[in-house]
C-alpha atoms as a PDB file:
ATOM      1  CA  UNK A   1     -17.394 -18.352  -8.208  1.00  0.00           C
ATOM      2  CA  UNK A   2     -14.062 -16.984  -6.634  1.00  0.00           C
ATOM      3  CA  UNK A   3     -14.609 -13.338  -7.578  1.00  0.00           C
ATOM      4  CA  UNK A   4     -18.065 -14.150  -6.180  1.00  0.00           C
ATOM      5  CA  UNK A   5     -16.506 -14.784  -2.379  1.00  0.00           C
ATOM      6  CA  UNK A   6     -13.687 -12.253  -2.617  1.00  0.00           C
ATOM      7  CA  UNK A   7     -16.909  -9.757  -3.336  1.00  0.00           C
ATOM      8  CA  UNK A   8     -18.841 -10.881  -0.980  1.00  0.00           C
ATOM      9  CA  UNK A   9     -16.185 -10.296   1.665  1.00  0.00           C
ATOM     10  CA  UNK A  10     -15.380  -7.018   0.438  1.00  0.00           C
ATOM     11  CA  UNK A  11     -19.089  -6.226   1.250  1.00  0.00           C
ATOM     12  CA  UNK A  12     -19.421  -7.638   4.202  1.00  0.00           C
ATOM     13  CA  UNK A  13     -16.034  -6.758   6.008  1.00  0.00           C
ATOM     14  CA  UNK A  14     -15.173  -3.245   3.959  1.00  0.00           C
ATOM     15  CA  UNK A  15     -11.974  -2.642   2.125  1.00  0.00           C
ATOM     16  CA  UNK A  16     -10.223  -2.108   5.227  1.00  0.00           C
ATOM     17  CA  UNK A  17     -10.579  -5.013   7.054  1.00  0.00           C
ATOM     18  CA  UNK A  18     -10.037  -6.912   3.925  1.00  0.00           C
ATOM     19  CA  UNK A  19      -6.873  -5.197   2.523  1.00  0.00           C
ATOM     20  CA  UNK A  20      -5.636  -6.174   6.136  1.00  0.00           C
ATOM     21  CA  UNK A  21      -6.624  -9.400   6.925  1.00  0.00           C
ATOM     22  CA  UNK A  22      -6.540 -11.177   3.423  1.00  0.00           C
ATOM     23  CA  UNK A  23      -3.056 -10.755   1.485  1.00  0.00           C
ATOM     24  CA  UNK A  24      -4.732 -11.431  -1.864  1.00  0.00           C
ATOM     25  CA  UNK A  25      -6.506  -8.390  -1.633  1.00  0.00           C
ATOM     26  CA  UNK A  26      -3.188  -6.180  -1.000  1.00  0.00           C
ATOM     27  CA  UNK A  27      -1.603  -7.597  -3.618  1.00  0.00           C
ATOM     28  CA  UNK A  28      -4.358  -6.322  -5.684  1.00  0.00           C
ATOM     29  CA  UNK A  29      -4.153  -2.787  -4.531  1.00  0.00           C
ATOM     30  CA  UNK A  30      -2.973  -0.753  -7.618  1.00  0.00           C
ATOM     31  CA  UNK A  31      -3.986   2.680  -6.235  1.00  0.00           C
ATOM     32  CA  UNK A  32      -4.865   4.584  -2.715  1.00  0.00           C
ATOM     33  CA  UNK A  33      -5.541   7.945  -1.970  1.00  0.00           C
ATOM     34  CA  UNK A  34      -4.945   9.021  -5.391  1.00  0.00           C
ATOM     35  CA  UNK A  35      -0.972   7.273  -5.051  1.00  0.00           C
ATOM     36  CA  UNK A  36      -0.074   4.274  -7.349  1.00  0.00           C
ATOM     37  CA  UNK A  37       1.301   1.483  -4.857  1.00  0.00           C
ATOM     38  CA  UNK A  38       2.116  -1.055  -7.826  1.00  0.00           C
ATOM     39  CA  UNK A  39       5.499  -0.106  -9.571  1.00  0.00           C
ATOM     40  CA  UNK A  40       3.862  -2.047 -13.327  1.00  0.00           C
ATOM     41  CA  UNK A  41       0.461   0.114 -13.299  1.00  0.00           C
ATOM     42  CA  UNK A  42       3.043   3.676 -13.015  1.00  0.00           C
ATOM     43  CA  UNK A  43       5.313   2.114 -16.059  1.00  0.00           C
ATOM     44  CA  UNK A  44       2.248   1.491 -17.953  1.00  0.00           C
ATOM     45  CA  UNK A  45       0.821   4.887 -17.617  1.00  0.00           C
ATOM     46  CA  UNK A  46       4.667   6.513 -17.799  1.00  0.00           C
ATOM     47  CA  UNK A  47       3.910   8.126 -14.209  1.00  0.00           C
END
């Protein structure tokens, strides 16, 4: 049911708005504009 709401806002609002105005979905953020922003993803992937 969470994903559900966190989906829903993502439609509704875009991923900008979102990214800025709800900290769970920054922390999410792996990648943007082709740049890895989350320091496990690049060890995983030796980039």
């Amino acid at each position: 049911m969470l994903r559900f709401l966190f989906l829903n806002r993502l439609a509704s609002d875009g991923y900008y708005k979102a990214l800025k105005d709800d900290p769970n979905f920054l922390a999410g953020l792996n990648v943007h504009k082709g740049e890895v922003t989350y320091k496990a993803v690049a060890d995983v992937f030796w980039i």
